[in-house]
Protein backbone atom coordinates (compact mmCIF):
# COMPACT_ATOMS: atom_id res chain seq x y z
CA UNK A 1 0.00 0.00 0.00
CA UNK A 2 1.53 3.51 -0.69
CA UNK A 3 2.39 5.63 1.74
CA UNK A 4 0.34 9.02 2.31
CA UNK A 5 2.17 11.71 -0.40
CA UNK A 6 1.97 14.51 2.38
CA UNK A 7 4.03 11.96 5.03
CA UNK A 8 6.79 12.00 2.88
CA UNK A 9 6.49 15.32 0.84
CA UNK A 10 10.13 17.28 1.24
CA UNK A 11 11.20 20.83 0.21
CA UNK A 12 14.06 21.18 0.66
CA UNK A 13 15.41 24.52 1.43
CA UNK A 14 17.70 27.23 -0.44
CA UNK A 15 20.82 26.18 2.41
CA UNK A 16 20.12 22.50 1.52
CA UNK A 17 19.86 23.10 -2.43
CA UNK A 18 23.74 25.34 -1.91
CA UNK A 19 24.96 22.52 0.01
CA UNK A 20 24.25 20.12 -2.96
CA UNK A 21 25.82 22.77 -5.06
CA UNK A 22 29.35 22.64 -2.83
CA UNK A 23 28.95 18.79 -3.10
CA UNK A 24 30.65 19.25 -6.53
CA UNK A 25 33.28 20.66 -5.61
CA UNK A 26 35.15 17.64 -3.48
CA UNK A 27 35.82 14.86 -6.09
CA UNK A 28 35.19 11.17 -4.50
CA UNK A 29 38.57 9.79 -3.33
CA UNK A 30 39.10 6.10 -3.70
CA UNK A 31 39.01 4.88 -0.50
CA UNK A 32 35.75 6.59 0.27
CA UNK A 33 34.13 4.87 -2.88
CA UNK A 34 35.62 1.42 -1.98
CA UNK A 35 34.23 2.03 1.41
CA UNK A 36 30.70 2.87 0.29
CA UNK A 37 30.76 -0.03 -2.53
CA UNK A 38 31.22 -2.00 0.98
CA UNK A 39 28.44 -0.47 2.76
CA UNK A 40 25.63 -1.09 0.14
CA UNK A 41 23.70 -4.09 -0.02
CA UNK A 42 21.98 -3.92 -3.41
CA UNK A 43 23.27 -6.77 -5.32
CA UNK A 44 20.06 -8.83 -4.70
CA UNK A 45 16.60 -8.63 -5.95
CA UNK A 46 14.94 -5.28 -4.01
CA UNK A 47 11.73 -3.50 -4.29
CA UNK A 48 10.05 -0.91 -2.26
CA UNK A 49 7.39 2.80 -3.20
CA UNK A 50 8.85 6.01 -4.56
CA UNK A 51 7.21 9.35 -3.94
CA UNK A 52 8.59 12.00 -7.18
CA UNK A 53 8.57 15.48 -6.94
CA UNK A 54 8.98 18.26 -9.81
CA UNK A 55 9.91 21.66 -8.29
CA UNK A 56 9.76 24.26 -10.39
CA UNK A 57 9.71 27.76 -9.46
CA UNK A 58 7.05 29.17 -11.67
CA UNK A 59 4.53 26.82 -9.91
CA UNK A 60 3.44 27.23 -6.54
CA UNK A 61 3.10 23.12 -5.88
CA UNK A 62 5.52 20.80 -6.89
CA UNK A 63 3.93 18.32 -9.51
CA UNK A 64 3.98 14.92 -7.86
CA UNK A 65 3.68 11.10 -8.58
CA UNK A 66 3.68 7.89 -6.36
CA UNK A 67 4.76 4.26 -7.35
CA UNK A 68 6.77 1.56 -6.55
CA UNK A 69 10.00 -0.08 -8.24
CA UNK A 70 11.15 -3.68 -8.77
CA UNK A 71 15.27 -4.28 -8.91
CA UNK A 72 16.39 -7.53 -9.59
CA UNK A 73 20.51 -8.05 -10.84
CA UNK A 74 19.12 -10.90 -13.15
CA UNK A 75 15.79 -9.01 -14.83
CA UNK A 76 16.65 -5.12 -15.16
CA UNK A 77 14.53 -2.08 -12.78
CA UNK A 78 10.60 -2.13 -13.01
CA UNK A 79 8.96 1.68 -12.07
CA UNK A 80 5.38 1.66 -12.08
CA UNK A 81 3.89 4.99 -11.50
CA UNK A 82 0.55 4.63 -9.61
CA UNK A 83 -0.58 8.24 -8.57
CA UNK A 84 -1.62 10.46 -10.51
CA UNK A 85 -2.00 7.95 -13.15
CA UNK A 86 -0.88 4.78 -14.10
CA UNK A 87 2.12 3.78 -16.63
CA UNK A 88 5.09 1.27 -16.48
CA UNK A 89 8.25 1.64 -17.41
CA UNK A 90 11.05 -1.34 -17.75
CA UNK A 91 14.60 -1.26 -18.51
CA UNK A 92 16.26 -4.48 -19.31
CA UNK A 93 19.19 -5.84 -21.26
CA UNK A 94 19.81 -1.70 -22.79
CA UNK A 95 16.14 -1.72 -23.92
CA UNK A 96 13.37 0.30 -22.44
CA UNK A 97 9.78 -0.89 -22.82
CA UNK A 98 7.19 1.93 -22.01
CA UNK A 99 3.48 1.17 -21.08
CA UNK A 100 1.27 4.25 -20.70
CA UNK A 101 -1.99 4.57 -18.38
CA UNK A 102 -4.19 3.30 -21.82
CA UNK A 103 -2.06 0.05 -21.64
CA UNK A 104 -0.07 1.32 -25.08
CA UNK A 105 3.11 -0.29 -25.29
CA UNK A 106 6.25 1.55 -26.66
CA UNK A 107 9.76 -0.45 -27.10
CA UNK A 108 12.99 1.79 -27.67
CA UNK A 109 16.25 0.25 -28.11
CA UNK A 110 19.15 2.66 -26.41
CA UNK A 111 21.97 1.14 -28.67
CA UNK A 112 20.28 2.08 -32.06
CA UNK A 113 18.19 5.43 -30.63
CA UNK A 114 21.91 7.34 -31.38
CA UNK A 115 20.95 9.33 -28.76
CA UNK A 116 23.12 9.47 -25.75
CA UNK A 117 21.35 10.36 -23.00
CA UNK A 118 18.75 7.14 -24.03
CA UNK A 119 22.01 5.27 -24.24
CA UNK A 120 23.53 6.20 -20.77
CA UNK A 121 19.69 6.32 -19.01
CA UNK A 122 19.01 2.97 -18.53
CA UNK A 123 23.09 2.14 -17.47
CA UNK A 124 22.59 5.39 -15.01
CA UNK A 125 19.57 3.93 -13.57
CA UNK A 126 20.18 0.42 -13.10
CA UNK A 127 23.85 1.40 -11.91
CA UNK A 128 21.91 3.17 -9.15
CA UNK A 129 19.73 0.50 -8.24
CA UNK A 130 22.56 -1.76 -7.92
CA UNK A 131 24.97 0.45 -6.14
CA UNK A 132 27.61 -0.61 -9.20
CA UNK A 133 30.05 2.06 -8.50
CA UNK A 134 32.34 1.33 -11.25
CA UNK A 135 29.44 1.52 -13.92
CA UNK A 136 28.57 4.67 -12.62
CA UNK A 137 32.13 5.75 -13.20
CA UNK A 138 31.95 4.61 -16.49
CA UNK A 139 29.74 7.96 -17.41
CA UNK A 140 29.84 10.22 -14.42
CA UNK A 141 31.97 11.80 -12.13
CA UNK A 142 31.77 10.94 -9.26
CA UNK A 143 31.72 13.31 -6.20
CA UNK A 144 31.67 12.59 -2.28
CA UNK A 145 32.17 14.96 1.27
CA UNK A 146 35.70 14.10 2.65
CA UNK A 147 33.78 12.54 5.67
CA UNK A 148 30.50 10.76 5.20
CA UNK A 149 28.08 11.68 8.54
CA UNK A 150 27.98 7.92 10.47
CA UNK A 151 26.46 5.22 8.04
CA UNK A 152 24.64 7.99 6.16
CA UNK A 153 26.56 8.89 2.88
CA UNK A 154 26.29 11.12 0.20
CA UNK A 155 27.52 10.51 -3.37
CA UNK A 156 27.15 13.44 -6.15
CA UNK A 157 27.21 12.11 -10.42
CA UNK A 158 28.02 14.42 -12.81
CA UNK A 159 27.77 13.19 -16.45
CA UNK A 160 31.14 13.29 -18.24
CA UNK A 161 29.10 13.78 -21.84
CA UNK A 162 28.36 17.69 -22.15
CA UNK A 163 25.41 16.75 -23.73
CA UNK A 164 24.37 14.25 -20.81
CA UNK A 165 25.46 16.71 -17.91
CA UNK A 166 23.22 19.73 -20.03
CA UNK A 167 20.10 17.64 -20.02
CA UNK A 168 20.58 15.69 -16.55
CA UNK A 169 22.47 18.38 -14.50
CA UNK A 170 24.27 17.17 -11.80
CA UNK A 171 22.46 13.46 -9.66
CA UNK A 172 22.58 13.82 -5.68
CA UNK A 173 22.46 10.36 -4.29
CA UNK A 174 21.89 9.70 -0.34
CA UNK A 175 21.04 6.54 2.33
CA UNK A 176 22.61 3.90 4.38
CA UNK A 177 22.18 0.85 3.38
CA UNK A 178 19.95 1.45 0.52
CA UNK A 179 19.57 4.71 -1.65
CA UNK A 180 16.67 6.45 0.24
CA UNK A 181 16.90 9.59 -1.68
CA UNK A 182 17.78 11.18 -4.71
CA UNK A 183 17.95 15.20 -6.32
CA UNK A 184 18.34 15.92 -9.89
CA UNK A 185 19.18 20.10 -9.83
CA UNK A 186 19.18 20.08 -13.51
CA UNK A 187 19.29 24.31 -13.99
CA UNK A 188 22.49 25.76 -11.13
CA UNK A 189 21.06 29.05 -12.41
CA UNK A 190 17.87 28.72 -10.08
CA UNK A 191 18.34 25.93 -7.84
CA UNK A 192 14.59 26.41 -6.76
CA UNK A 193 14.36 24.12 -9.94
CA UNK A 194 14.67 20.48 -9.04
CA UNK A 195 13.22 17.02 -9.27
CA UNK A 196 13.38 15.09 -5.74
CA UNK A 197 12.77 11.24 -5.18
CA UNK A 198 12.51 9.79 -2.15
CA UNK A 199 12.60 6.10 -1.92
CA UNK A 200 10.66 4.34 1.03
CA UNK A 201 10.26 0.44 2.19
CA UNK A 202 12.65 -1.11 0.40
CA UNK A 203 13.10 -4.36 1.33
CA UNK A 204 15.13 -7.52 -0.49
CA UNK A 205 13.83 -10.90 -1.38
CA UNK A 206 12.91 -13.46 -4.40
CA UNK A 207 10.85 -11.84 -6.84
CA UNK A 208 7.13 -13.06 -6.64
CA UNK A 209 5.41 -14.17 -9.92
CA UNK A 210 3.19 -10.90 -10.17
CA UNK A 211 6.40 -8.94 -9.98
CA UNK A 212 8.35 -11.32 -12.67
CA UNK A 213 5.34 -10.50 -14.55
CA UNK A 214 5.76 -7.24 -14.88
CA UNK A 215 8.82 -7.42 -16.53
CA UNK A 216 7.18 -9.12 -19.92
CA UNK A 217 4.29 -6.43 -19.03
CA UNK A 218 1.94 -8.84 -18.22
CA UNK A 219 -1.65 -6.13 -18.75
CA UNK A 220 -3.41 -7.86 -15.98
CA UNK A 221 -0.82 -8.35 -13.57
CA UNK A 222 0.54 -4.54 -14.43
CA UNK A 223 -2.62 -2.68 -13.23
């Protein structure tokens, strides 16, 4: 069951958003990155709700979705988008398959698209999921505080493509065990302007057969 949007709703504030900002100016050392590959535990099958928020400062409330996501090392990253309307998305094996809320299903290949930000999306995001710090150095710079804050880190990606970084901006990764948030500032001209994800009960464990489904995009089993 999702969790109520207004427990979990975040805005973060203009000391916060600088803060990010500075993050990106301490590049990640080696040992710190070793030490946080340690501290992860992602490499297994995980799913748990998200809760997405648009910031933008021409609108007075952010514009806001609910869902949950499916990770499994084997299958690829399920996010299904729940609130305000349904859709699916799946990225698996560099292909993404898009279902929107009229059950119309789209399949895009990020090898032959030519575009790179739909090549590097679905390596960023399941890089993320499964805390594969060498893929995301593959693509991104990578960006940490010289001391993390207890088991709570903080890891800043910066794409290395122009093109990438001009679309994306700069990625804000935090959590413990498990990413529990993450900040996409994609304008440093007006920082007001950001997309923020928070990520909430994640827990590990087989995948069931309605979640396997979802992965072929199963209609039934994806409503």
């Amino acid at each position: 069951m999702l969790a109520d949007a207004q427990e979990i709703t975040a805005q973060l504030t203009d000391a916060q958003l600088v803060q990010i900002n500075s993050l990106y100016q301490q590049p990640a050392s080696s040992s710190a990155l070793k030490a946080l590959t340690q501290q992860l535990n992602l490499h297994t099958d995980t799913r748990g709700q998200f809760m997405q928020q648009r910031h933008l400062a021409v609108l007075k409330k952010p514009l806001q979705s609910q869902g949950r996501f499916i990770f499994s090392p084997i299958q690829g990253l399920v996010w299904q988008q729940l609130k305000p309307f349904s859709s699916l998305m799946v990225l698996k094996d560099q292909q993404l398959i898009q279902q929107n809320s009229q059950g119309k299903v789209q399949y895009l290949s990020a090898a032959a698209s030519g575009n790179p930000i739909a090549q590097q999306l679905p390596r960023l995001l399941q890089a993320i999921m499964a805390g594969d710090i060498n893929a995301l150095s593959t693509d991104f710079a990578l960006f940490m505080p010289s001391e993390n804050t207890g088991s709570v880190w903080q890891l800043g990606l910066q794409a290395k493509d122009p093109q990438v970084h001009a679309s994306m901006g700069n990625i804000t990764l935090s959590g413990d065990t498990h990413i529990r948030t993450l900040i996409m500032t994609s304008q440093q001209a007006n920082i007001s302007d950001y997309t923020y994800i928070q990520f909430t009960d994640t827990e590990q464990g087989p995948l069931r057969d309605s979640e396997l489904a979802l992965f072929s995009l199963n209609s039934e089993l994806a409503q």
